[in-house]
C-alpha atoms as a PDB file:
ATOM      1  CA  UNK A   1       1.967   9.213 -28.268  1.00  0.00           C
ATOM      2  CA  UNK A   2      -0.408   7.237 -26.389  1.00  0.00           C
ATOM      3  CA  UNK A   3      -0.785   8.301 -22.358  1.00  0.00           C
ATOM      4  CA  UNK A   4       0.980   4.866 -21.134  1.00  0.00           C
ATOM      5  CA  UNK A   5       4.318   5.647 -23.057  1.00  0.00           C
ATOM      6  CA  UNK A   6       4.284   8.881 -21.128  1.00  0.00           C
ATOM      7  CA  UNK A   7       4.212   7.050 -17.890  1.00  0.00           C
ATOM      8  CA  UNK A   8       7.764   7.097 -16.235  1.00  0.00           C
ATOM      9  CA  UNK A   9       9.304   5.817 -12.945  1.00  0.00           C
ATOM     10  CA  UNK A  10      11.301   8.694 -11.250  1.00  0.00           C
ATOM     11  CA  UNK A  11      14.599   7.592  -9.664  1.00  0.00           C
ATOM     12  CA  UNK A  12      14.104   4.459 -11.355  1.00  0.00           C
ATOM     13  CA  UNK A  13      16.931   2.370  -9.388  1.00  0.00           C
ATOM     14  CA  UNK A  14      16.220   4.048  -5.768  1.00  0.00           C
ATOM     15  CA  UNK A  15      12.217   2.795  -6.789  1.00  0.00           C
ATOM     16  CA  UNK A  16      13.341  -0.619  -7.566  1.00  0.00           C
ATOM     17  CA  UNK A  17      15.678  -0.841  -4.088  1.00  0.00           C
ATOM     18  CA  UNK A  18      12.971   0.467  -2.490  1.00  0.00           C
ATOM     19  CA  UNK A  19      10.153  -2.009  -4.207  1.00  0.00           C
ATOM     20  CA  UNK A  20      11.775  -4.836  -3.586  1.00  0.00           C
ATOM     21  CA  UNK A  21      12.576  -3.972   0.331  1.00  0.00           C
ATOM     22  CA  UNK A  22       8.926  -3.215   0.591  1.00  0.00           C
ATOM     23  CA  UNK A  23       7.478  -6.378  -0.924  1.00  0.00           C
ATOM     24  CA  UNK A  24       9.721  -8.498   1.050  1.00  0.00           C
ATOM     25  CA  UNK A  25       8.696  -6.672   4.488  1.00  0.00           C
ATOM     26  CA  UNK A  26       4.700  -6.510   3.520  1.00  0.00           C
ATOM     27  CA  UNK A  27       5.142 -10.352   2.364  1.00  0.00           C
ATOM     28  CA  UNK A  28       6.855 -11.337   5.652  1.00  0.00           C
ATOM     29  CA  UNK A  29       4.539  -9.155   7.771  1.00  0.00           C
ATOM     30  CA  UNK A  30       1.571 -10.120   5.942  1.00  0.00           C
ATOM     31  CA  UNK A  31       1.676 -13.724   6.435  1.00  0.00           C
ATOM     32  CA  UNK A  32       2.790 -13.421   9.986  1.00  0.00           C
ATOM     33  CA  UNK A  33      -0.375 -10.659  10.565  1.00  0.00           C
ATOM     34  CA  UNK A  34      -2.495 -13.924   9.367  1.00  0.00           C
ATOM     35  CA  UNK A  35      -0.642 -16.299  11.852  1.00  0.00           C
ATOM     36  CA  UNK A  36      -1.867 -13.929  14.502  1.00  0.00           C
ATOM     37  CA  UNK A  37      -5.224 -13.781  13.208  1.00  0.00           C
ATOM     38  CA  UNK A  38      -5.489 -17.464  13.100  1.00  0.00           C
ATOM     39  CA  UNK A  39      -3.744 -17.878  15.998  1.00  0.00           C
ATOM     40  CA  UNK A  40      -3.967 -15.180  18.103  1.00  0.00           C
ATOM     41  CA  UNK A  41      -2.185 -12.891  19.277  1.00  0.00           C
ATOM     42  CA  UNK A  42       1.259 -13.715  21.202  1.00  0.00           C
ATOM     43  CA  UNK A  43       1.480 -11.685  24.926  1.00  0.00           C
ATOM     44  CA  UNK A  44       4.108 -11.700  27.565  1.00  0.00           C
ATOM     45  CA  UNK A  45       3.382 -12.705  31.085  1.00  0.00           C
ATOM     46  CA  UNK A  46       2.014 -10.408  32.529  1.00  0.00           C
ATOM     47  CA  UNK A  47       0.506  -8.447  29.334  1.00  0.00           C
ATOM     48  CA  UNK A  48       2.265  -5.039  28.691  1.00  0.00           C
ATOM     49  CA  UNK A  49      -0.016  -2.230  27.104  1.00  0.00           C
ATOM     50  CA  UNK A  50       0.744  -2.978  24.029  1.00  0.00           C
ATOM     51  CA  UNK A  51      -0.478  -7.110  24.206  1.00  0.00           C
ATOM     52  CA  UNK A  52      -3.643  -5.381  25.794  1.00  0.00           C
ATOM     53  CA  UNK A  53      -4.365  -3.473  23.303  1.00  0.00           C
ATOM     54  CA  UNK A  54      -3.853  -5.950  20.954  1.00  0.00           C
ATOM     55  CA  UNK A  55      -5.878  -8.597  22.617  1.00  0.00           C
ATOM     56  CA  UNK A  56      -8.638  -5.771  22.989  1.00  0.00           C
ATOM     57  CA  UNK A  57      -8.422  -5.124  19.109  1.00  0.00           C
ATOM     58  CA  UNK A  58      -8.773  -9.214  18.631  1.00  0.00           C
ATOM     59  CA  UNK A  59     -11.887  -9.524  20.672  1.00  0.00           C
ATOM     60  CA  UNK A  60     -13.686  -6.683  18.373  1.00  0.00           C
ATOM     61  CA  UNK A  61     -13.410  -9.280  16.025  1.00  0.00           C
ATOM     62  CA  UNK A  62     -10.976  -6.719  13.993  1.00  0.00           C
ATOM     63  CA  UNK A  63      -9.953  -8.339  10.412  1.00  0.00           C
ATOM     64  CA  UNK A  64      -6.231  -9.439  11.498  1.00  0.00           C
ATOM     65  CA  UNK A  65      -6.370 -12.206   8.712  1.00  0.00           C
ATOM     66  CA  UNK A  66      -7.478  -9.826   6.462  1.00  0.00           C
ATOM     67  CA  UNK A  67      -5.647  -7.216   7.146  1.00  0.00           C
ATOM     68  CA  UNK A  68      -2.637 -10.126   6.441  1.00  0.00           C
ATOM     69  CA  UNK A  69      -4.423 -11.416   3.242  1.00  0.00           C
ATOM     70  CA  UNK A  70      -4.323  -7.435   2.203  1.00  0.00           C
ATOM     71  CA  UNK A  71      -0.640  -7.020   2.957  1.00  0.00           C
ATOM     72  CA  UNK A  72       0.570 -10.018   1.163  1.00  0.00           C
ATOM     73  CA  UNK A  73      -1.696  -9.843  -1.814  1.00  0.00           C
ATOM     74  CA  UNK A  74      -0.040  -5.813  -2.587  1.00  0.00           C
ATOM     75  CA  UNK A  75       3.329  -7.232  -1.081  1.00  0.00           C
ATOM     76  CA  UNK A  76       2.926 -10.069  -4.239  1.00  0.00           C
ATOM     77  CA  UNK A  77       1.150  -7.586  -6.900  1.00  0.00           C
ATOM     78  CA  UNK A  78       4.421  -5.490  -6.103  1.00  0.00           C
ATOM     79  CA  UNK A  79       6.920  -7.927  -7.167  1.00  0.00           C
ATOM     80  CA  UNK A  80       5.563  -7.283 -10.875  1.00  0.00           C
ATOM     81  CA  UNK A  81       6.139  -3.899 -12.203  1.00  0.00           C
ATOM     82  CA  UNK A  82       3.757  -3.653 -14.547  1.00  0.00           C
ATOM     83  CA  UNK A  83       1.363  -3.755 -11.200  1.00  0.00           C
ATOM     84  CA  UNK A  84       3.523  -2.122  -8.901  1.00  0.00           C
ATOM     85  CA  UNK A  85       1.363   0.984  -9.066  1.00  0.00           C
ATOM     86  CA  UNK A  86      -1.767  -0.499  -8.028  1.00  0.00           C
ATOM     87  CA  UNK A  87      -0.174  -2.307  -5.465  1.00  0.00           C
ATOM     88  CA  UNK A  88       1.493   1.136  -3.828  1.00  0.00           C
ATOM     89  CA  UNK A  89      -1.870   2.282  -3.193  1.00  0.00           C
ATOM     90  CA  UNK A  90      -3.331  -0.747  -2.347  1.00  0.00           C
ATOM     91  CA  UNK A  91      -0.612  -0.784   0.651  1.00  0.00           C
ATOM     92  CA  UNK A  92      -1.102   2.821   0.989  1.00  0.00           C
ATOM     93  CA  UNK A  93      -3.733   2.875   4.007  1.00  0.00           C
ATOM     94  CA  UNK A  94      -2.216   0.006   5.803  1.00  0.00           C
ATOM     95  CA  UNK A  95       1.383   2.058   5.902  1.00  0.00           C
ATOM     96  CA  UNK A  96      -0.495   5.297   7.172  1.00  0.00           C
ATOM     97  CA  UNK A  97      -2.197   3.178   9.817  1.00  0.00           C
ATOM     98  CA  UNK A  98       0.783   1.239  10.850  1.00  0.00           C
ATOM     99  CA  UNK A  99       2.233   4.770  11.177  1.00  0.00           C
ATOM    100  CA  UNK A 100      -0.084   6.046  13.410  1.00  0.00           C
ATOM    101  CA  UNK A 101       0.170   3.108  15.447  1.00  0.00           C
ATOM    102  CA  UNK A 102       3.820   2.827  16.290  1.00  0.00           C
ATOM    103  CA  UNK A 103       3.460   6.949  17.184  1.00  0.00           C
ATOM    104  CA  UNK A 104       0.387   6.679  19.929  1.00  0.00           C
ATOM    105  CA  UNK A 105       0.959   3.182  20.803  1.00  0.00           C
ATOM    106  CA  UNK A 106       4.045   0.998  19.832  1.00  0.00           C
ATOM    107  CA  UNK A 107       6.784   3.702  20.352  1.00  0.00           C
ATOM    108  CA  UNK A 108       9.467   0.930  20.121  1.00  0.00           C
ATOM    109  CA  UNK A 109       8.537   0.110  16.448  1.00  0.00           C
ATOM    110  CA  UNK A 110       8.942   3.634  15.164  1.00  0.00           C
ATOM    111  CA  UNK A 111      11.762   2.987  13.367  1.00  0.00           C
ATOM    112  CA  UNK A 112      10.006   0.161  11.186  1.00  0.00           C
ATOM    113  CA  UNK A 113       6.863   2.357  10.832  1.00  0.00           C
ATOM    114  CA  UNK A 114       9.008   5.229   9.446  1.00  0.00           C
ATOM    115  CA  UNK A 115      10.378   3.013   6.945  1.00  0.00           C
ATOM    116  CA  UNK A 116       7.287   1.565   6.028  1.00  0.00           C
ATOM    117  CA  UNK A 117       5.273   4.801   5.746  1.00  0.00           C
ATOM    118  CA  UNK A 118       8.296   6.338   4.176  1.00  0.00           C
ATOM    119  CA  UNK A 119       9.189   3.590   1.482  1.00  0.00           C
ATOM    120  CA  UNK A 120       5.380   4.205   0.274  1.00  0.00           C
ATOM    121  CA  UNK A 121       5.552   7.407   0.137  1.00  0.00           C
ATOM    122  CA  UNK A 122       8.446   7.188  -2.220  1.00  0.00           C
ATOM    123  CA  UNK A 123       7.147   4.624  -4.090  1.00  0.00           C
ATOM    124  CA  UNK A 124       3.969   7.082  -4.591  1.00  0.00           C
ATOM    125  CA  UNK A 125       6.158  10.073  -5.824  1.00  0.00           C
ATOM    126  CA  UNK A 126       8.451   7.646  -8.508  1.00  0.00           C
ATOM    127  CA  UNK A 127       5.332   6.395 -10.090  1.00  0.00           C
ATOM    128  CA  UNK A 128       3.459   9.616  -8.985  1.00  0.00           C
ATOM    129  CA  UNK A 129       3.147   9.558 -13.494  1.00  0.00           C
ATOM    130  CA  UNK A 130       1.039   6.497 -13.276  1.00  0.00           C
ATOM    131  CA  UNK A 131      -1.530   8.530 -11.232  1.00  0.00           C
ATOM    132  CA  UNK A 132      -1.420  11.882 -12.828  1.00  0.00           C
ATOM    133  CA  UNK A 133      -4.976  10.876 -14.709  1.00  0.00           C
ATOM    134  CA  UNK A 134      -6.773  10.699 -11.341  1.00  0.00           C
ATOM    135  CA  UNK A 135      -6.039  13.972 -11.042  1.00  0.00           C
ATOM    136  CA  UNK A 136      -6.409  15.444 -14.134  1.00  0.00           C
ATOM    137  CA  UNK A 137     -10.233  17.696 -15.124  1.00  0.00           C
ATOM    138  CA  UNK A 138     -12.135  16.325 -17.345  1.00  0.00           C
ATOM    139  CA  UNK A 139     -11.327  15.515 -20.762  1.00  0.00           C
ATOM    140  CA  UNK A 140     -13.335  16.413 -24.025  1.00  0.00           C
ATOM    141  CA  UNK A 141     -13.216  13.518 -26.721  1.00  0.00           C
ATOM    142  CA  UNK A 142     -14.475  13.820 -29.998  1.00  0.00           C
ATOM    143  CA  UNK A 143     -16.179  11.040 -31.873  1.00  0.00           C
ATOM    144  CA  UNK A 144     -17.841  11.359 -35.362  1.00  0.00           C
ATOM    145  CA  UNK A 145     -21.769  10.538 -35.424  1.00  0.00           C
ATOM    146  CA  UNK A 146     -23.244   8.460 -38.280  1.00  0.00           C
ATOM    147  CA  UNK A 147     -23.263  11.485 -40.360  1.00  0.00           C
ATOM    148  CA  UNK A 148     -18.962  11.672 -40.428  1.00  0.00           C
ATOM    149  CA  UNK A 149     -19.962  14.700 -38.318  1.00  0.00           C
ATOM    150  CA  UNK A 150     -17.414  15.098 -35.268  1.00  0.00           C
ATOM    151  CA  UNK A 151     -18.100  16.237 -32.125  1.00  0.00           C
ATOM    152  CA  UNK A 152     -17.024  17.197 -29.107  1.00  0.00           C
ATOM    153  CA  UNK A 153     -18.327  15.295 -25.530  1.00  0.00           C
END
């Protein structure tokens, strides 16, 4: 049995609640992170802490669009699931960020950067199968020389 057949999703209908809830909010959030980045971003009059920060972040010349791009490029690779894997890791540093964020910074959003930290980390442990070979030692394979003589690398 070849190593893909093997591959499982655990709590197969939570995952796919959960998939589809999390590609719809990194979709929507993506392409409104690349608004701001083309844009700029949107403060109240006078600024608050949080516009501060954010305007201090957009005169680094920090990646907003990017960042955007990022988010709806795993937010559309999600909607498959044949690449729903590679698109829970690909979202995987963005939702630890946006978790540290909304704790030191944007304590009003803490509730949305639960989710979204949470709904990744789910999504990592039902298709935690799909990345057991990262984690695995190293494998020995044998192949037969020229000779019909096998052996082991």
């Amino acid at each position: 049995m070849s190593s893909l057949e093997k591959r499982s999703v655990r709590l197969p209908r939570l995952a796919l609640i959960v998939r589809i809830l999390f590609t719809l909010f990194l979709v929507g959030t993506g392409i409104m992170t690349m608004g701001f980045g083309v844009n700029g971003y949107p403060v109240g009059d006078p600024p608050g802490e949080l516009d501060q920060f954010m305007l201090a972040l957009e005169k680094t010349g920090y990646l907003i669009f990017w960042v955007g791009f990022l988010k709806t490029i795993a937010g559309g690779l999600m909607f498959f699931p044949r690449t729903s894997p590679l698109a829970i890791l690909i979202s995987l540093p963005y939702a630890f960020n946006i978790l540290l964020y909304v704790i030191f910074f944007a304590h009003q959003y803490l509730v949305i950067g639960i989710f979204d930290f949470g709904a990744c980390a789910l999504l990592i442990y039902c298709h935690f199968d799909w990345y057991r070979p990262i984690f695995a030692g190293p494998t020995t394979v044998s192949i037969q020389d020229s000779h019909g003589d096998e052996n082991a690398i």
